[in-house]
C-alpha atoms as a PDB file:
ATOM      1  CA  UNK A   1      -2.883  13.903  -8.871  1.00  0.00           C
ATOM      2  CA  UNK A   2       0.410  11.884  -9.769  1.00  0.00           C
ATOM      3  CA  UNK A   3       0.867   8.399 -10.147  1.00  0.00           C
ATOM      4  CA  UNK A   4       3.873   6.138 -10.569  1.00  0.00           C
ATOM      5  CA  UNK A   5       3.793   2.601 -11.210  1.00  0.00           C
ATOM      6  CA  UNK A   6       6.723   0.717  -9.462  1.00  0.00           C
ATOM      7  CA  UNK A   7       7.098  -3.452 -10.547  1.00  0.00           C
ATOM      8  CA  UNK A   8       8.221  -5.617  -7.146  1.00  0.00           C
ATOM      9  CA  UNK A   9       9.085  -8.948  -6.568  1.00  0.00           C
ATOM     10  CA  UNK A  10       8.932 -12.457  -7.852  1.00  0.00           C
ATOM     11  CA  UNK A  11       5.454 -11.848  -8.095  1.00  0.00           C
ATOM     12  CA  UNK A  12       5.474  -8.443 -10.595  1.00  0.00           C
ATOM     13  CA  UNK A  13       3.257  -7.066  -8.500  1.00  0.00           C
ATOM     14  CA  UNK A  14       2.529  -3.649  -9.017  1.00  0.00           C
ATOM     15  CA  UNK A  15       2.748  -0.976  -6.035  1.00  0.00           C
ATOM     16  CA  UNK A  16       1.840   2.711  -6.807  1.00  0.00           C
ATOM     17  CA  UNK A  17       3.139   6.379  -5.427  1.00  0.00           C
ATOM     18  CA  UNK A  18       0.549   8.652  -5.337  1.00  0.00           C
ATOM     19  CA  UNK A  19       0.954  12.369  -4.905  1.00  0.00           C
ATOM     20  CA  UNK A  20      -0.350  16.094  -5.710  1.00  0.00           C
ATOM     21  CA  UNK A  21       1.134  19.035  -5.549  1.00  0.00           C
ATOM     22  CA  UNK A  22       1.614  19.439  -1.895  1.00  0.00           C
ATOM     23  CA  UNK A  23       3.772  16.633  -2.322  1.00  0.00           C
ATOM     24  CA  UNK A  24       2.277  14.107   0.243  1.00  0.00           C
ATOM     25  CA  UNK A  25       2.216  10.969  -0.859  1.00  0.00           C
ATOM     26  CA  UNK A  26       0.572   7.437  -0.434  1.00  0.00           C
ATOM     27  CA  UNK A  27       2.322   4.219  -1.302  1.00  0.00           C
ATOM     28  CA  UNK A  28      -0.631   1.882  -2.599  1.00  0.00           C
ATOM     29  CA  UNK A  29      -0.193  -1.998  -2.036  1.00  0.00           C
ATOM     30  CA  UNK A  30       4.086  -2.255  -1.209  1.00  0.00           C
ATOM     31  CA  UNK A  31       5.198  -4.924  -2.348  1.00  0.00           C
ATOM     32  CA  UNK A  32       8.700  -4.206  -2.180  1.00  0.00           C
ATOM     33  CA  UNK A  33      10.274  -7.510  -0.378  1.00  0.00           C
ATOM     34  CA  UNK A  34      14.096  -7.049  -0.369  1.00  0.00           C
ATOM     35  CA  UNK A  35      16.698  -4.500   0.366  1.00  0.00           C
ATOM     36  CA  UNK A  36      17.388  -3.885  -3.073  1.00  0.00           C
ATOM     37  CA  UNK A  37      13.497  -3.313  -3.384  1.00  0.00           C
ATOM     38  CA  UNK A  38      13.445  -1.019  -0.709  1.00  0.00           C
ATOM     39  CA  UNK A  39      16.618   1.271  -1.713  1.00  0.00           C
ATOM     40  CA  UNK A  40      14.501   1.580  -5.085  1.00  0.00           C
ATOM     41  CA  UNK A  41      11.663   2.315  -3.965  1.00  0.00           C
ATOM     42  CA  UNK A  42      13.646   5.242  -1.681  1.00  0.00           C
ATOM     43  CA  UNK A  43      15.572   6.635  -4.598  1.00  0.00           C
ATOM     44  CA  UNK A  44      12.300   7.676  -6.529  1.00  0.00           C
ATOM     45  CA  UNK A  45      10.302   9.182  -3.403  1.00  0.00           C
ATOM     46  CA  UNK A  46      13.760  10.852  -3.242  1.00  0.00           C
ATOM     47  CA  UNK A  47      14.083  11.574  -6.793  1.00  0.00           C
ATOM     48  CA  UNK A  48       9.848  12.955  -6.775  1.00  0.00           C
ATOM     49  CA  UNK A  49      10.302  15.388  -3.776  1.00  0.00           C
ATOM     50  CA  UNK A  50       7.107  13.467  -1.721  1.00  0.00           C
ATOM     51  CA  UNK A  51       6.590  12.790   1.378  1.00  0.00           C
ATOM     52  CA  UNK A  52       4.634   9.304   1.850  1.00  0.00           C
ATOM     53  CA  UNK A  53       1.869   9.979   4.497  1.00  0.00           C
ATOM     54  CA  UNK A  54       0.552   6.301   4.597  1.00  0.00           C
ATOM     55  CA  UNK A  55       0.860   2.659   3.093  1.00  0.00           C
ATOM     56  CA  UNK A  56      -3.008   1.734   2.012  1.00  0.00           C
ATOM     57  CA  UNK A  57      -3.387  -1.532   0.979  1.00  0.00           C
ATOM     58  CA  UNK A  58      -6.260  -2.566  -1.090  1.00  0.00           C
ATOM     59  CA  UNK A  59      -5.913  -5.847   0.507  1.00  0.00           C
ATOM     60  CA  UNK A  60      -3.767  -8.474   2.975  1.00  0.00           C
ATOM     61  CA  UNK A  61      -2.328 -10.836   0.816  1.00  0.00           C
ATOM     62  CA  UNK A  62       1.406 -11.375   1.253  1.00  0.00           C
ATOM     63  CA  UNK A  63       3.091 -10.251  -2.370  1.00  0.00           C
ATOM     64  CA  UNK A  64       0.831  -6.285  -1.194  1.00  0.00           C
ATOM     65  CA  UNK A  65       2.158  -5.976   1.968  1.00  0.00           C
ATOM     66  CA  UNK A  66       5.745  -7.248   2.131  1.00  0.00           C
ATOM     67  CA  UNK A  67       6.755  -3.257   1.672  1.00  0.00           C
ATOM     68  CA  UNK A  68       4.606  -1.724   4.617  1.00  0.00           C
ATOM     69  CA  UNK A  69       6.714  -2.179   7.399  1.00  0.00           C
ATOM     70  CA  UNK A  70       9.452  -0.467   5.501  1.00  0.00           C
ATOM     71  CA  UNK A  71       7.405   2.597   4.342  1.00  0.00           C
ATOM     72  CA  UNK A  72       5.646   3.116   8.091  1.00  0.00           C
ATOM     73  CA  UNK A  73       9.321   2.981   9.771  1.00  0.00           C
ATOM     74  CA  UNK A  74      11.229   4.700   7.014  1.00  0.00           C
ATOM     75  CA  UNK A  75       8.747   7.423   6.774  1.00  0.00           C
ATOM     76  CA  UNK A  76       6.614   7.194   9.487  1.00  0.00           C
ATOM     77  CA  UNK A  77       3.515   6.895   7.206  1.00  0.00           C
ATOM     78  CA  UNK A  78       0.308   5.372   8.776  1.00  0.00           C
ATOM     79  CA  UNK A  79      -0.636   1.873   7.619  1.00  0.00           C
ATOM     80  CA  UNK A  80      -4.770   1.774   6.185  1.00  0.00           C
ATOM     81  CA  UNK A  81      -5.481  -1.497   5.683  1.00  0.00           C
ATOM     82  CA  UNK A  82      -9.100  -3.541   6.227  1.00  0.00           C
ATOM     83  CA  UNK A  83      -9.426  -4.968   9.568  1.00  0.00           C
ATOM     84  CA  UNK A  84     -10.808  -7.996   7.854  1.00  0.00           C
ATOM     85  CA  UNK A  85      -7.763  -9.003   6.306  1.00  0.00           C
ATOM     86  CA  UNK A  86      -5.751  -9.104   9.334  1.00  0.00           C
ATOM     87  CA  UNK A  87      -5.620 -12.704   9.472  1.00  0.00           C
ATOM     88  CA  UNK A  88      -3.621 -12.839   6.012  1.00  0.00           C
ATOM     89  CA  UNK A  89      -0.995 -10.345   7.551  1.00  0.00           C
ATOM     90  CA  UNK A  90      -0.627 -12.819  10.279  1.00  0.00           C
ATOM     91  CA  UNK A  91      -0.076 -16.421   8.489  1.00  0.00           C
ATOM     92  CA  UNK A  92       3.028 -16.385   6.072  1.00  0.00           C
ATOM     93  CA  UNK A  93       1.825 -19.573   4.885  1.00  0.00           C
ATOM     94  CA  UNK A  94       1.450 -18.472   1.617  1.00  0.00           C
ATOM     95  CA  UNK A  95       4.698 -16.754   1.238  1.00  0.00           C
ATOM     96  CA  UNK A  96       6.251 -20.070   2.282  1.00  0.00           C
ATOM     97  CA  UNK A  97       4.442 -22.060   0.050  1.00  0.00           C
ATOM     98  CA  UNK A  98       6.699 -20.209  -2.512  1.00  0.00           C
ATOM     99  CA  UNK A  99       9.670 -20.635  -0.371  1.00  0.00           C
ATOM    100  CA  UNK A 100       9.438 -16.809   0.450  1.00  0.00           C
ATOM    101  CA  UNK A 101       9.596 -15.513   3.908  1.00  0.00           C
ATOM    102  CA  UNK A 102       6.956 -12.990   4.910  1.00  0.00           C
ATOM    103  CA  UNK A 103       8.191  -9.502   6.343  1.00  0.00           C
ATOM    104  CA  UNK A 104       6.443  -8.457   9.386  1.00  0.00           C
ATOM    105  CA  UNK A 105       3.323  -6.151   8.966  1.00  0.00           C
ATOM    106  CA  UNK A 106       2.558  -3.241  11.634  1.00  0.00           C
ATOM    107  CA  UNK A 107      -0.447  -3.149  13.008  1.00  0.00           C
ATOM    108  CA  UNK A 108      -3.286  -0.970  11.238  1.00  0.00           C
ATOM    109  CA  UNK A 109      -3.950   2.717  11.876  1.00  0.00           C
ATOM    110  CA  UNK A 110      -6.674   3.105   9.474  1.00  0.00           C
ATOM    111  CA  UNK A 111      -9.498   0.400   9.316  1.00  0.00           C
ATOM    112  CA  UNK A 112     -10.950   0.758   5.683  1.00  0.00           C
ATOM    113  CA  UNK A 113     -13.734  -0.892   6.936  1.00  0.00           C
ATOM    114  CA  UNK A 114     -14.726   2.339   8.835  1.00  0.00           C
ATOM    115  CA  UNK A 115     -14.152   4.924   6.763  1.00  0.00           C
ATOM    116  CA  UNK A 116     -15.411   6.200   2.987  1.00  0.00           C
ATOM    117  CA  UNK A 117     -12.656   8.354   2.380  1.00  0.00           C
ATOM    118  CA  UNK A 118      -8.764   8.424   2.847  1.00  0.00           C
ATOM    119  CA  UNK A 119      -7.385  11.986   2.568  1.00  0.00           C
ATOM    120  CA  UNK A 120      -3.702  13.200   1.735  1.00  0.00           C
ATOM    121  CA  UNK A 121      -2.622  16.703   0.574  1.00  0.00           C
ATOM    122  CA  UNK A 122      -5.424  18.084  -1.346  1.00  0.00           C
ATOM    123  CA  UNK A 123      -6.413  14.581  -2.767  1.00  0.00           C
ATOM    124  CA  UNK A 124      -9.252  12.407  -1.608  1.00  0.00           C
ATOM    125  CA  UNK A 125     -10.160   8.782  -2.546  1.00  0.00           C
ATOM    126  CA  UNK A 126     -13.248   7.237  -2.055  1.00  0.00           C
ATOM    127  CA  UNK A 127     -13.112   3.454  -0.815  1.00  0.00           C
ATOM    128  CA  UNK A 128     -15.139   1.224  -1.964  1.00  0.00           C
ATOM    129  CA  UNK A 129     -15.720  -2.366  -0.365  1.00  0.00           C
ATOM    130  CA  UNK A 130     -15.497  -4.665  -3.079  1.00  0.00           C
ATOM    131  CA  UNK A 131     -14.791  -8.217  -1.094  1.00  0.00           C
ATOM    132  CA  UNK A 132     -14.299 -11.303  -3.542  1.00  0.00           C
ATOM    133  CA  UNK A 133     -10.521 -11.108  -3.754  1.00  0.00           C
ATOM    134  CA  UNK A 134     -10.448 -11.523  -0.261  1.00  0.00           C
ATOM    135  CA  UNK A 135     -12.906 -10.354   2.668  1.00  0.00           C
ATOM    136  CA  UNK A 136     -11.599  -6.933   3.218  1.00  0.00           C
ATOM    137  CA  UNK A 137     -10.334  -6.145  -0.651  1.00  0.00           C
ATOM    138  CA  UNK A 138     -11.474  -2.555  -1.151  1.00  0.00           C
ATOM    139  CA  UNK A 139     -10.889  -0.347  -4.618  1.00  0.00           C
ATOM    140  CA  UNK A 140      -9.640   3.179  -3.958  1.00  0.00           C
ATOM    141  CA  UNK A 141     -11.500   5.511  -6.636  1.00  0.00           C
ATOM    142  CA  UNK A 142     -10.609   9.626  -7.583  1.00  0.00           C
ATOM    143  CA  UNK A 143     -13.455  11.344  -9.491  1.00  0.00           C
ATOM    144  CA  UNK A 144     -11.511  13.905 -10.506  1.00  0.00           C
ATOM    145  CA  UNK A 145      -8.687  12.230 -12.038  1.00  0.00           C
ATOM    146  CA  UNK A 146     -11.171   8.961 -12.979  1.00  0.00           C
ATOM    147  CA  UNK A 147      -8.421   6.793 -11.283  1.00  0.00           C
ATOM    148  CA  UNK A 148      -9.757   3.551  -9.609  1.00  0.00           C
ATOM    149  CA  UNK A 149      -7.224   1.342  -8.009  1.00  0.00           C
END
């Protein structure tokens, strides 16, 4: 398993490509917001070789999922998200609270509320419910690499 950190928005928040050697992908929490963001963020996918296969986002708030939309339509990834945190996808109050407008989110494929394990390539992550952060914040953990995100 691969991992590359990428740095977006005002908010440094930190979105990860994951990958393995069959070169699927997952983009964890995209949080690229701008076009600028977005031509980045295609250059190293391009740049790696992989193919993202879904958006997962450990949870709904606004700064994790401004990126989603872009990374379902520009590579037709499925979006796994917990159905629980649906209702911060849907309010851009908090994005305008920072004078930020909020890109639109797709609707989920993948309920992480419903499943233990998200599979890509030849890579599997357990998820793990860990609400706090907000109701449906889950962590995203490979035992054979010892990653938790």
């Amino acid at each position: 398993m691969e991992i590359k950190r990428i740095v977006f928005n005002p908010f440094r928040e930190n979105t990860y490509l994951v990958w393995d050697a069959t070169k699927e992908a997952i983009v964890v929490d995209a949080g690229n917001m701008s076009e600028a963001e977005n031509e980045h963020l295609r250059t190293i996918v391009a740049e790696l070789g992989i193919k993202p296969v879904m958006a997962v986002n450990t949870h709904g708030h606004f700064d994790h999922t401004q990126g989603v939309m872009f990374v379902v339509n520009e590579y037709g990834a499925k979006f796994a998200c917990s159905e629980k945190d649906k209702f911060l996808m849907a309010n851009d109050s908090s994005a305008t609270m920072y004078g930020l407008r909020c890109n639109p989110v797709p609707e989920i494929d993948i309920d992480l509320d419903k499943c233990d394990k998200l599979s890509f390539g030849a890579t599997t992550l357990r998820v793990i419910k860990t609400p706090g952060h907000t109701p449906g914040h889950v962590s995203l953990y490979n035992e054979e690499a010892k990653v938790l995100f």
